[in-house]
C-alpha atoms as a PDB file:
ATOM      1  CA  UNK A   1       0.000   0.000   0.000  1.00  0.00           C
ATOM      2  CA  UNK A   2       1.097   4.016  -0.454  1.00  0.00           C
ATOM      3  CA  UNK A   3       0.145   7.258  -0.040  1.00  0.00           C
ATOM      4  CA  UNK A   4      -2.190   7.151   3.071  1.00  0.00           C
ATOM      5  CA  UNK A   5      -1.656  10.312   3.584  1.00  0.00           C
ATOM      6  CA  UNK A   6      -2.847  10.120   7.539  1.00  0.00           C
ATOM      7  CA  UNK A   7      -4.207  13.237   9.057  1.00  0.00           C
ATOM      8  CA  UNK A   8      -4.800  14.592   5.736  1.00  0.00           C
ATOM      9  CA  UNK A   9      -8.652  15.630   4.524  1.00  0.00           C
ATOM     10  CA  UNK A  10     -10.426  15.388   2.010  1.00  0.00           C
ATOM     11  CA  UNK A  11      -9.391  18.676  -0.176  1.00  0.00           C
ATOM     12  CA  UNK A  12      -5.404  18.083  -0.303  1.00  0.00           C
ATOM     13  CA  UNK A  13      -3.765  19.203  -3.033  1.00  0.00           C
ATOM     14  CA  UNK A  14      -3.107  16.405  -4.876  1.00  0.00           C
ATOM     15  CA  UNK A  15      -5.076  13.465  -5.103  1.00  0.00           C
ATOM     16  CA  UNK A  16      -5.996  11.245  -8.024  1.00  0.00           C
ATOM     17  CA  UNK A  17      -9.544   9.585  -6.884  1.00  0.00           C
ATOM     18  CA  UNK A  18     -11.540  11.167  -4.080  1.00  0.00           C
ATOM     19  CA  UNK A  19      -9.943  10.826  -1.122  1.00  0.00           C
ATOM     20  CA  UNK A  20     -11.456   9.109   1.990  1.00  0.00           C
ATOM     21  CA  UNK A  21      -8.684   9.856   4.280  1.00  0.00           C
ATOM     22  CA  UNK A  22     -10.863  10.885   7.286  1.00  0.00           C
ATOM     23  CA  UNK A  23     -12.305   7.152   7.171  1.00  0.00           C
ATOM     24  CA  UNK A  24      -8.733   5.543   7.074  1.00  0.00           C
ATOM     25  CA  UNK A  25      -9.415   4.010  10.227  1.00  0.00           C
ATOM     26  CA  UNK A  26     -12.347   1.916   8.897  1.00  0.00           C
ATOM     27  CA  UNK A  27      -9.956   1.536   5.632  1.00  0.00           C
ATOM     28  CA  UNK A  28      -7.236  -0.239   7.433  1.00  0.00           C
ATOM     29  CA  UNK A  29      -9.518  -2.151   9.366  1.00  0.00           C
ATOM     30  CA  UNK A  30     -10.773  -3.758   6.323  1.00  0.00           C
ATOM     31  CA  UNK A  31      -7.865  -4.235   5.467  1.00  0.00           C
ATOM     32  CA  UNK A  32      -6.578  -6.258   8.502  1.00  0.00           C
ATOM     33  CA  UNK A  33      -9.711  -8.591   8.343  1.00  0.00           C
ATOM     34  CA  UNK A  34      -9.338  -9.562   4.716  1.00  0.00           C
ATOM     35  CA  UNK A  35      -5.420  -9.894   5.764  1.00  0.00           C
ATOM     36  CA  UNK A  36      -6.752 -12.360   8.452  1.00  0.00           C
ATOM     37  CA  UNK A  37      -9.198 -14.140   6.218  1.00  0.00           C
ATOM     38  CA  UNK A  38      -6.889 -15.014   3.424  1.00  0.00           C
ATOM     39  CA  UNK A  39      -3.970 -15.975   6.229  1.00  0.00           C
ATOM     40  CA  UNK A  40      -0.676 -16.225   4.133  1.00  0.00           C
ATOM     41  CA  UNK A  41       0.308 -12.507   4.511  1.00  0.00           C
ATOM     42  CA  UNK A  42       3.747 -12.479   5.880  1.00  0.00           C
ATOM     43  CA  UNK A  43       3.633  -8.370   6.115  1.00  0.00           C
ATOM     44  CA  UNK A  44       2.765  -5.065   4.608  1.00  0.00           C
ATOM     45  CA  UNK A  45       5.439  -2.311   2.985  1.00  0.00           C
ATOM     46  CA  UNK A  46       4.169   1.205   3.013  1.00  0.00           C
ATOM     47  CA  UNK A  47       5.124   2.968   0.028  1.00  0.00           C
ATOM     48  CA  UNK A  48       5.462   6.758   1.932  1.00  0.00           C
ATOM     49  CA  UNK A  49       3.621   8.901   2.741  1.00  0.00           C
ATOM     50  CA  UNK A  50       2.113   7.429   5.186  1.00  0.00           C
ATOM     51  CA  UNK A  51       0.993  10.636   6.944  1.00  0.00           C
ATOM     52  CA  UNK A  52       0.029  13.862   5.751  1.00  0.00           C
ATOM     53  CA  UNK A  53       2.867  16.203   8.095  1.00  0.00           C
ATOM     54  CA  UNK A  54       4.810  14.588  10.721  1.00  0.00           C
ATOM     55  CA  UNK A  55       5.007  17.836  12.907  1.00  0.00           C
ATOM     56  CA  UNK A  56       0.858  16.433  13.954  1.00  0.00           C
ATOM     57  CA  UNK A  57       0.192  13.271  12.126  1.00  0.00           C
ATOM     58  CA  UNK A  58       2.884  11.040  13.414  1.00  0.00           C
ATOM     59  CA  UNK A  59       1.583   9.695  17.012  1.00  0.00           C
ATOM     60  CA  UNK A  60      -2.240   8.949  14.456  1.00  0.00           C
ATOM     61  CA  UNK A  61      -0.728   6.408  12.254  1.00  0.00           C
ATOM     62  CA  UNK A  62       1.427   5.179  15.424  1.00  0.00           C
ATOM     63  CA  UNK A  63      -2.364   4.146  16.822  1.00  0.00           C
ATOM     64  CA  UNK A  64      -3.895   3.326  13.627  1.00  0.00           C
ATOM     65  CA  UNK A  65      -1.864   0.997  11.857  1.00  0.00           C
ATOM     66  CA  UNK A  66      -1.177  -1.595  15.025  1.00  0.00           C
ATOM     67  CA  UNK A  67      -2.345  -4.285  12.156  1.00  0.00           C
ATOM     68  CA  UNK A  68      -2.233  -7.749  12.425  1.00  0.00           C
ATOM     69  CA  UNK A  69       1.216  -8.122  10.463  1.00  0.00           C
ATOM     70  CA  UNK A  70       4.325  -6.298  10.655  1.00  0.00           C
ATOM     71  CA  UNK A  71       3.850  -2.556   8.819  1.00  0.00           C
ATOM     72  CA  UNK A  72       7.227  -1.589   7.106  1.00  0.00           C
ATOM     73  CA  UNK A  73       7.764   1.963   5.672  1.00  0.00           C
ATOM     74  CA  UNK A  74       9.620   4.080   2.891  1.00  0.00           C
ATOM     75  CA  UNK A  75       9.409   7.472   4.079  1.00  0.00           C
ATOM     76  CA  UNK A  76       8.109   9.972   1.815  1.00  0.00           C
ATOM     77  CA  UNK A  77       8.047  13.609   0.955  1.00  0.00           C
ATOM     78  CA  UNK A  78       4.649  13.906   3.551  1.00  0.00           C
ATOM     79  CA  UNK A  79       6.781  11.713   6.243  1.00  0.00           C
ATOM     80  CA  UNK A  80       9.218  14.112   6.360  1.00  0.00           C
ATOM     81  CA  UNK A  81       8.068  17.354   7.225  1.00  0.00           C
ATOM     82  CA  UNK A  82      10.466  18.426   9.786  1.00  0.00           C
ATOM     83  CA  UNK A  83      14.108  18.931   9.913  1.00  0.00           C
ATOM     84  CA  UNK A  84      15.329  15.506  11.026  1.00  0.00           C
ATOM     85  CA  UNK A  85      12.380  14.320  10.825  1.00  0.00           C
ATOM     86  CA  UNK A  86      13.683  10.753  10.698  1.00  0.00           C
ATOM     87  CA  UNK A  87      14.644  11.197  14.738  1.00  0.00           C
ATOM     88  CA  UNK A  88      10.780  12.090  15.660  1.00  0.00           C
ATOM     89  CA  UNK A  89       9.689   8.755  13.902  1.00  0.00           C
ATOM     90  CA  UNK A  90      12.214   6.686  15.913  1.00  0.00           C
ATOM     91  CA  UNK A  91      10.752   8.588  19.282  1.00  0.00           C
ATOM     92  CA  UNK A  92       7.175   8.084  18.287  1.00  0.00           C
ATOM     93  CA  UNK A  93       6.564   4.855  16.216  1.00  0.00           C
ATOM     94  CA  UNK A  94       9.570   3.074  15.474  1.00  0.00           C
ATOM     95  CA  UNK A  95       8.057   0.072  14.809  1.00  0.00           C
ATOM     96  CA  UNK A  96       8.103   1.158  11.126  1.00  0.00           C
ATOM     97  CA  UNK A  97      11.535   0.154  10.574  1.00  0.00           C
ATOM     98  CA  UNK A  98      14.521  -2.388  11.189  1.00  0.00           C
ATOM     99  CA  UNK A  99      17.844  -1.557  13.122  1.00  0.00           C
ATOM    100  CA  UNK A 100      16.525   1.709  13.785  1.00  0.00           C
ATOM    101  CA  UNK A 101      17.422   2.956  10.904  1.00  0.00           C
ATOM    102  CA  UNK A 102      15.214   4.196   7.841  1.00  0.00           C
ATOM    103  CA  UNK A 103      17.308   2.274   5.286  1.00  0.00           C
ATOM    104  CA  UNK A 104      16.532  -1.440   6.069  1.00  0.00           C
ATOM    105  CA  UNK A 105      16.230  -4.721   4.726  1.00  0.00           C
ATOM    106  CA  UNK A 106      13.444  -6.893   5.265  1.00  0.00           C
ATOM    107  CA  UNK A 107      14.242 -10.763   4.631  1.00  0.00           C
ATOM    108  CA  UNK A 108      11.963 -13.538   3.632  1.00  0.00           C
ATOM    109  CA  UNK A 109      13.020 -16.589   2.741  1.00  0.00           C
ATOM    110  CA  UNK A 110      14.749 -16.327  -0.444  1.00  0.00           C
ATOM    111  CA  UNK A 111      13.740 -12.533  -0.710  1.00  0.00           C
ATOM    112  CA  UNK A 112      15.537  -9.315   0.324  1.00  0.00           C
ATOM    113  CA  UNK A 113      13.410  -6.142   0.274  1.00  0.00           C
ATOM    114  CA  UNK A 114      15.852  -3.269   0.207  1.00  0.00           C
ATOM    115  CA  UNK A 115      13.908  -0.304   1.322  1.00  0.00           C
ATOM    116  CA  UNK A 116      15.848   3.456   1.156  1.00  0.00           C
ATOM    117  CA  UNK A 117      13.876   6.486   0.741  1.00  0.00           C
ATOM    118  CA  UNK A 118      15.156   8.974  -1.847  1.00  0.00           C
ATOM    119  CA  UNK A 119      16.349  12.321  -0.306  1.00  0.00           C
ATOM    120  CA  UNK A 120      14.437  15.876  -1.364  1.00  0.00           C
ATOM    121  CA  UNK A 121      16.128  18.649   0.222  1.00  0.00           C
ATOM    122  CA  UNK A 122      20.083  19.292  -0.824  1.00  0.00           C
ATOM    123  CA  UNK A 123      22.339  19.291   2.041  1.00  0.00           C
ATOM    124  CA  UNK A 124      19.181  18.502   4.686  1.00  0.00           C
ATOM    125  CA  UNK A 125      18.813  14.603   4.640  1.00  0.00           C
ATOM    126  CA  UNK A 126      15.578  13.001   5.360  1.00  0.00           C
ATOM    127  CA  UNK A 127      13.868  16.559   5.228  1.00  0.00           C
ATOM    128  CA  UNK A 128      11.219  17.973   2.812  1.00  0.00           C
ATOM    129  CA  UNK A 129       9.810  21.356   2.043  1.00  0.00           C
ATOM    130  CA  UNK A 130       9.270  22.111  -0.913  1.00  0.00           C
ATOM    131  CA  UNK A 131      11.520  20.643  -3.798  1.00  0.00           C
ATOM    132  CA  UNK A 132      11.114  17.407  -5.462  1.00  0.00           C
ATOM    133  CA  UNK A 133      13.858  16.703  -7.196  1.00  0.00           C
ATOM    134  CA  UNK A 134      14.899  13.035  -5.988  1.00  0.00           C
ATOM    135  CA  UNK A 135      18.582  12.258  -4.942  1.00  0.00           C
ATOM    136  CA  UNK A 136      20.155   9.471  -2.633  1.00  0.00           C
ATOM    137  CA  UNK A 137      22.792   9.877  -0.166  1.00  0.00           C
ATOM    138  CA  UNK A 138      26.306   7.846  -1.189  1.00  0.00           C
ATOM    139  CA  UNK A 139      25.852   5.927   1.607  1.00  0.00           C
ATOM    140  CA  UNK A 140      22.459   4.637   0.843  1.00  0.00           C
ATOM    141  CA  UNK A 141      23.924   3.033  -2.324  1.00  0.00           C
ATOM    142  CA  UNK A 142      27.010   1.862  -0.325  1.00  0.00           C
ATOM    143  CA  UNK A 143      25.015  -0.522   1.832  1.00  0.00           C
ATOM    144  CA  UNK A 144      22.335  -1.986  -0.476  1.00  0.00           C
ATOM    145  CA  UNK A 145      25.722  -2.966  -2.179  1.00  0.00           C
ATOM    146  CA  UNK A 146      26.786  -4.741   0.792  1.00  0.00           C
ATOM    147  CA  UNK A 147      23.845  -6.276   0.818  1.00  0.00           C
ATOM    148  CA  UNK A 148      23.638  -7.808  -2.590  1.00  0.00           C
ATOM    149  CA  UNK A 149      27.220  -8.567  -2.249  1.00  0.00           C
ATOM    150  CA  UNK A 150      26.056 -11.018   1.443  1.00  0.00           C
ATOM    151  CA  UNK A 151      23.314 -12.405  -0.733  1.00  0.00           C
ATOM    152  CA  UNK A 152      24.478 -13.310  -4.289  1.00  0.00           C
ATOM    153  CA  UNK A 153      22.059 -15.788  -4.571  1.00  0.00           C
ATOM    154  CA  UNK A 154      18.662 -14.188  -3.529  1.00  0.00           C
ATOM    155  CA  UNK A 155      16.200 -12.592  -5.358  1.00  0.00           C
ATOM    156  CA  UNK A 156      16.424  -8.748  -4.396  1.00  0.00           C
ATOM    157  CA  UNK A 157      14.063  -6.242  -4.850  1.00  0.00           C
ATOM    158  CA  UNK A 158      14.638  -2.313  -3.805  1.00  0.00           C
ATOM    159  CA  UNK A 159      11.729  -0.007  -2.380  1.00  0.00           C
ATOM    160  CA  UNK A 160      11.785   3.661  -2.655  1.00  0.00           C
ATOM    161  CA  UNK A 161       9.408   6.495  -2.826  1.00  0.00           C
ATOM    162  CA  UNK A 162       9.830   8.337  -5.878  1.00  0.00           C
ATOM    163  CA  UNK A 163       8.944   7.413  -9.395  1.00  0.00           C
ATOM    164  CA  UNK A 164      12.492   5.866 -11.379  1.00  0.00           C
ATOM    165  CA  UNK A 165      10.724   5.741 -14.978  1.00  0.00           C
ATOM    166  CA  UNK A 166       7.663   7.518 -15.039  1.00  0.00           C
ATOM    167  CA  UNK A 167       4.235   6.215 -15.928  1.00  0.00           C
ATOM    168  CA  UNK A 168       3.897   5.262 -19.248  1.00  0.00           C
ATOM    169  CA  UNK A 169       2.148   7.371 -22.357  1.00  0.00           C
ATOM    170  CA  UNK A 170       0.246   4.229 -22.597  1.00  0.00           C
ATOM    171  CA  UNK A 171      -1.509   4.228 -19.241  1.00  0.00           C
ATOM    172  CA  UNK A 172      -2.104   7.803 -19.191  1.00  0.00           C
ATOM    173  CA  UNK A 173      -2.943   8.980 -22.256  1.00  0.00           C
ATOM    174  CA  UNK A 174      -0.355  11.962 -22.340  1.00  0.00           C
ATOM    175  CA  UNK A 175       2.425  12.382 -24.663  1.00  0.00           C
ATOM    176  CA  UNK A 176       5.433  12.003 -22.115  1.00  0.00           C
ATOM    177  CA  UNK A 177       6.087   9.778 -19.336  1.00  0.00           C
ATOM    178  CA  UNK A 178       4.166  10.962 -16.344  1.00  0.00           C
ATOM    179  CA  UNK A 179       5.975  11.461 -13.133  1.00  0.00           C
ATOM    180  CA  UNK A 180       9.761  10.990 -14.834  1.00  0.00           C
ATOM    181  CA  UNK A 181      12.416  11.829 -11.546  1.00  0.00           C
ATOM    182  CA  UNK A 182      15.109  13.440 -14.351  1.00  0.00           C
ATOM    183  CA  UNK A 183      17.136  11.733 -16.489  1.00  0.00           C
ATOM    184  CA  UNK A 184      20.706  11.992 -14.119  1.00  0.00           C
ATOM    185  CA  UNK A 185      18.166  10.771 -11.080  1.00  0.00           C
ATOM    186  CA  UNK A 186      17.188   7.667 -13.090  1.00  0.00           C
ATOM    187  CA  UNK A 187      20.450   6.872 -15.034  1.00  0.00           C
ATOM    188  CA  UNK A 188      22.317   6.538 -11.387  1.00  0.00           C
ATOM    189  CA  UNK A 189      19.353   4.380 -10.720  1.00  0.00           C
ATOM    190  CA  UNK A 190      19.898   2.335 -13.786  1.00  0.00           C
ATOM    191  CA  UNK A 191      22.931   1.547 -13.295  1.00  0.00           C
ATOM    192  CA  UNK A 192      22.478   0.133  -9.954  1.00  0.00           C
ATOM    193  CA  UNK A 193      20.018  -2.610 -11.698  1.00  0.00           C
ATOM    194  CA  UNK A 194      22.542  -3.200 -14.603  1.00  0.00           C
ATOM    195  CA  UNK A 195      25.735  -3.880 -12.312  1.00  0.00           C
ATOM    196  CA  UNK A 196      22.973  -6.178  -9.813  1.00  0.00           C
ATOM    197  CA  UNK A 197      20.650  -8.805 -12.084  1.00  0.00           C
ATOM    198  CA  UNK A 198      19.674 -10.549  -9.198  1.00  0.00           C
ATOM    199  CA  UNK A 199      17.544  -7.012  -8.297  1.00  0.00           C
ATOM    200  CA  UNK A 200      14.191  -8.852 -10.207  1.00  0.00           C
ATOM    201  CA  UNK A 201      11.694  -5.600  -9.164  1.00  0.00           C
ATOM    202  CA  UNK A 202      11.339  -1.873  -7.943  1.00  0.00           C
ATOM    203  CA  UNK A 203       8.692  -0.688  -5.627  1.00  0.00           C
ATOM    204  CA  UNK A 204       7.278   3.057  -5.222  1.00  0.00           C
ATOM    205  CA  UNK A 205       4.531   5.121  -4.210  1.00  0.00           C
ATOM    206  CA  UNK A 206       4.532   8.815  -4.495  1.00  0.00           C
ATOM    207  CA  UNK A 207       2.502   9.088  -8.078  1.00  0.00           C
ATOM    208  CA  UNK A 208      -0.931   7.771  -6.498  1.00  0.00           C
ATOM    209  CA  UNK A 209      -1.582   5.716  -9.423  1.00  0.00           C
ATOM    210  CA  UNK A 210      -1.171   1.909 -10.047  1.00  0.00           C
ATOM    211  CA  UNK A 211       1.178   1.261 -13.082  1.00  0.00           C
ATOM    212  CA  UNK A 212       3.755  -1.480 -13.908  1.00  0.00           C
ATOM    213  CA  UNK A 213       6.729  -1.109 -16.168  1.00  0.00           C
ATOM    214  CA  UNK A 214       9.076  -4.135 -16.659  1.00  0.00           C
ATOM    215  CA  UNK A 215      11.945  -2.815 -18.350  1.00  0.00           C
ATOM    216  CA  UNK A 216      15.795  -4.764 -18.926  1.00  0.00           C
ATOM    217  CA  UNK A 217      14.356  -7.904 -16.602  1.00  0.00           C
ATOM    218  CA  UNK A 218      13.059  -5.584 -13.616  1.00  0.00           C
ATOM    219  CA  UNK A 219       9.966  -5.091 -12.443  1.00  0.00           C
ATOM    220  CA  UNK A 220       8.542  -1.375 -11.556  1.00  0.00           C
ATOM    221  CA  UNK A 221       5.597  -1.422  -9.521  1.00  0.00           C
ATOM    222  CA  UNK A 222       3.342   1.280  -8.268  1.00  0.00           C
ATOM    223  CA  UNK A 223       0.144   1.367  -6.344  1.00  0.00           C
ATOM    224  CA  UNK A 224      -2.350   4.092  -6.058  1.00  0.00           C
ATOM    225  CA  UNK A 225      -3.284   5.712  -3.143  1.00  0.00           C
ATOM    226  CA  UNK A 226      -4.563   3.487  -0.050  1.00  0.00           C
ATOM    227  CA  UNK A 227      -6.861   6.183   1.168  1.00  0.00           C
ATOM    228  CA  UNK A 228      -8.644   7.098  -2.126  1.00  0.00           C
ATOM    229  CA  UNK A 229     -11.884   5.260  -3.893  1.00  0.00           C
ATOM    230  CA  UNK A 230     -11.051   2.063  -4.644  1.00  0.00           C
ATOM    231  CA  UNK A 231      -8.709   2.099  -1.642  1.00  0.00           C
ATOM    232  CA  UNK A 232      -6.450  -0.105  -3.575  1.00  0.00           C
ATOM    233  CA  UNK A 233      -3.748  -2.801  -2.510  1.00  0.00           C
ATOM    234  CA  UNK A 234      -1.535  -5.010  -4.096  1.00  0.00           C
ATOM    235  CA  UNK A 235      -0.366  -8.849  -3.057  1.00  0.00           C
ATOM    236  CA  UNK A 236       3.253  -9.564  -4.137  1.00  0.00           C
ATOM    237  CA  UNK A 237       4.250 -13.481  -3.767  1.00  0.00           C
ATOM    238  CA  UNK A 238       7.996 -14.757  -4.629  1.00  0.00           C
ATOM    239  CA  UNK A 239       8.968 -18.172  -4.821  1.00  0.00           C
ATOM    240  CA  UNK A 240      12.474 -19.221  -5.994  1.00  0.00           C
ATOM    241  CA  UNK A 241      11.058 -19.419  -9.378  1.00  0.00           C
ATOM    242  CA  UNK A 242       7.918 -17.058  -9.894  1.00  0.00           C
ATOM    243  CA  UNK A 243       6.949 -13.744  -8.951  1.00  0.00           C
ATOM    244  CA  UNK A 244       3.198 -12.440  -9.352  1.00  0.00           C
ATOM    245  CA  UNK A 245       1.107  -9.666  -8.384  1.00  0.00           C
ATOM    246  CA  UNK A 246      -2.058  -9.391  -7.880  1.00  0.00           C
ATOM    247  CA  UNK A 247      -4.523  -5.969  -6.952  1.00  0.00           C
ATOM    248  CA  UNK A 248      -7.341  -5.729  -4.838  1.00  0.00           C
ATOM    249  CA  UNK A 249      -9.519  -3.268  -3.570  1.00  0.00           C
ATOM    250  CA  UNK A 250     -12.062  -2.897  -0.651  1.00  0.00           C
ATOM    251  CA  UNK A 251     -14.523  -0.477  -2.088  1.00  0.00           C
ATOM    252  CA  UNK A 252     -17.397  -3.197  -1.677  1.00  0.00           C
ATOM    253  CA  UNK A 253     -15.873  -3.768   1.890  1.00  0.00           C
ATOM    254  CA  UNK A 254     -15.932  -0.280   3.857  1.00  0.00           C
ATOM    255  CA  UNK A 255     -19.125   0.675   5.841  1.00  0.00           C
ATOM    256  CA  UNK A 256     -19.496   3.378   3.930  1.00  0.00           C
ATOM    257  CA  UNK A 257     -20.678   4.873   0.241  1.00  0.00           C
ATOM    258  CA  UNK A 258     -17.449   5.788  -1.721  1.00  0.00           C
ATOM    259  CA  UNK A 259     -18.022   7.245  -5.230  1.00  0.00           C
ATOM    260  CA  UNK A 260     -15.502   6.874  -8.137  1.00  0.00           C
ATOM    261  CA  UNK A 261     -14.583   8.514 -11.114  1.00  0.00           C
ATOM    262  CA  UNK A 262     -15.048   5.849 -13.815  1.00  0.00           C
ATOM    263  CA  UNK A 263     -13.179   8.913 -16.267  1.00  0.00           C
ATOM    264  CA  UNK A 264     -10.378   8.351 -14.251  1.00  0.00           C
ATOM    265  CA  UNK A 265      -9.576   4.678 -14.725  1.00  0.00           C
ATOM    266  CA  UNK A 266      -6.311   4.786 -15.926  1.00  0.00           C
ATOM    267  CA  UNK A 267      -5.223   5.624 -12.217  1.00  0.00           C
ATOM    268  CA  UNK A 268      -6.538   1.866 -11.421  1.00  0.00           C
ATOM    269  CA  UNK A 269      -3.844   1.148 -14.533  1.00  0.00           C
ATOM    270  CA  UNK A 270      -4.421  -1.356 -17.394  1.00  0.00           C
ATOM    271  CA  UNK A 271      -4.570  -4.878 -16.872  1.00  0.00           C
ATOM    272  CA  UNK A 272      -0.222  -5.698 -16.872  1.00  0.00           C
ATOM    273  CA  UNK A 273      -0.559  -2.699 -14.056  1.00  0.00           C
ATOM    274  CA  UNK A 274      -2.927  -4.621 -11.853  1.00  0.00           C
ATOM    275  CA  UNK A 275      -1.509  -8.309 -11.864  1.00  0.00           C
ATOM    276  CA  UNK A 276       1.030 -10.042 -13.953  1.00  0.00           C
ATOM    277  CA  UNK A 277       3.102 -13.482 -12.877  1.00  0.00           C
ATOM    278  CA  UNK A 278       6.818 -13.937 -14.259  1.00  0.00           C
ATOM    279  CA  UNK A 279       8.976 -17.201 -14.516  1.00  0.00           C
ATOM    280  CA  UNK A 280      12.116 -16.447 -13.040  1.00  0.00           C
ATOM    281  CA  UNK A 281      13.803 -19.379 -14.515  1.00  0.00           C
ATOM    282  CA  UNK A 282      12.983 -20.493 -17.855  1.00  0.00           C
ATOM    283  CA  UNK A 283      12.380 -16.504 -19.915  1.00  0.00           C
ATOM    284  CA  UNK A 284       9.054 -17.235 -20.446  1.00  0.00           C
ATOM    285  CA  UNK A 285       6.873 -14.529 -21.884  1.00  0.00           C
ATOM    286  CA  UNK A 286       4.454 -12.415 -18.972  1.00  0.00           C
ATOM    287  CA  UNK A 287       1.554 -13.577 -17.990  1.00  0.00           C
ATOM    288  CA  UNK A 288      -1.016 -11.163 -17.224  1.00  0.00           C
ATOM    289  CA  UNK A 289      -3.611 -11.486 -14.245  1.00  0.00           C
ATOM    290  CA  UNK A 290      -6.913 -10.163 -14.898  1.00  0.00           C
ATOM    291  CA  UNK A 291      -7.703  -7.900 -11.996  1.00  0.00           C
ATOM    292  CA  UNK A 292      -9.697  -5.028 -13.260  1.00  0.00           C
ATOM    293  CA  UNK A 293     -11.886  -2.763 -11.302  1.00  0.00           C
ATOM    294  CA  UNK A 294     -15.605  -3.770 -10.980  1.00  0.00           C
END
């Protein structure tokens, strides 16, 4: 899940379906009952922006997302509202993260979920005010490194905030990418996934729309935002051999009348945007999962 955007309301400046974000609380639990019901979820990654401005939202999503598995975050922009505002999250819900640190890796079997959120402000680490032109620290790259270096054998995957390539013309009708992070942003990227084939898929939030770009053997994944009509969510299951994805939504679930802007459907994404399953071993072609919205 992304983009929560806890403590938020209903008018914020950007939003891509009408927001619900003042019944986030019946939201979630929805979500922790069909987590329960379906029993196999090892845990849930956060995309960012989890709340709306950590100066007031912070000790909220501390109360409201006590779920039934682990919650894991990627900062974003919204999470970072304060100068070292990484230190306030540790103090107040540091449950969030591993090794009390906001760079992390989260292991599952076989898997290794890399998770570093991209820097906004220059010079002012985990800070943002107003600019949104990605970067990462040197160190950031330094340690996934490390990591992938321990594990030469696992299937990694790497979980930011920020958009790497964009959603595609495709999706959204438009005659550029939409969402593209700049060209120096993504080539450093890049070349992180060329020098590191065992990375099989990206994860992000930030954009608030579901898309899915599989570009030189890796996997970009977005989700829209968890607090907005269809209130969205997407299962990810790796085996040795396969990855797949599937989306879901709880629109028919919440105890309450949400309306949605059938115009809008490309923010729900095409059909390779909402599930898809990929043999890791033998090059076969994509399958795509049919997962539409009703």
């Amino acid at each position: 899940i992304s983009d929560t955007h806890v403590g938020g309301s209903g008018h914020m400046s950007y939003t891509q379906q009408k927001s619900y974000v003042d019944k986030i609380k019946d939201i979630l639990f929805c979500l922790d009952d069909w987590i329960q019901k379906k029993g196999d979820i090892d845990f849930i990654l956060h995309g960012g922006d989890m709340i709306n401005n950590a100066a007031t939202d912070l000790n909220l999503a501390h109360e409201i997302f006590d779920l039934s598995v682990p919650v894991y975050l990627c900062l974003g922009n919204h999470d970072l509202t304060v100068e070292n505002g990484f230190e306030l999250w540790l103090k107040k819900a540091p449950e969030f993260f591993l090794n009390k640190s906001p760079n992390f890796t989260i292991h599952s079997d076989n898997t290794l979920i890399h998770v570093f959120p991209n820097q906004w402000e220059v010079d002012k680490p985990y800070f943002w005010e107003k600019s949104l032109i990605p970067y990462y620290l040197p160190n950031q790259f330094e340690g996934i490194q490390q990591k992938l270096m321990e594990n030469p054998d696992s299937i990694h995957f790497l979980a930011t905030h920020t958009s790497i390539v964009g959603i595609p013309s495709g999706q959204t009708g438009l005659n550029f990418p939409f969402f593209e992070s700049g060209q120096l942003f993504t080539q450093q990227f890049m070349e992180i996934l060329e020098k590191n084939p065992q990375i099989r898929g990206v994860f992000h939030g930030h954009t608030h729309l579901n898309a899915h770009v599989k570009k030189n053997n890796v996997h970009f994944i977005s989700v829209s935002s968890f607090s907005e009509s269809p209130f969205d969510f997407k299962v990810i299951e790796v085996t040795s051999s396969f990855i797949s994805m599937k989306t879901y939504n709880l629109i028919d679930k919440v105890d309450f009348k949400a309306e949605y802007n059938f115009n809008k459907t490309f923010v729900q994404g095409r059909s390779i945007d909402r599930g898809f399953g990929d043999d890791l071993t033998r090059g076969k072609p994509l399958l795509t999962v049919n997962s539409k919205i009703d």
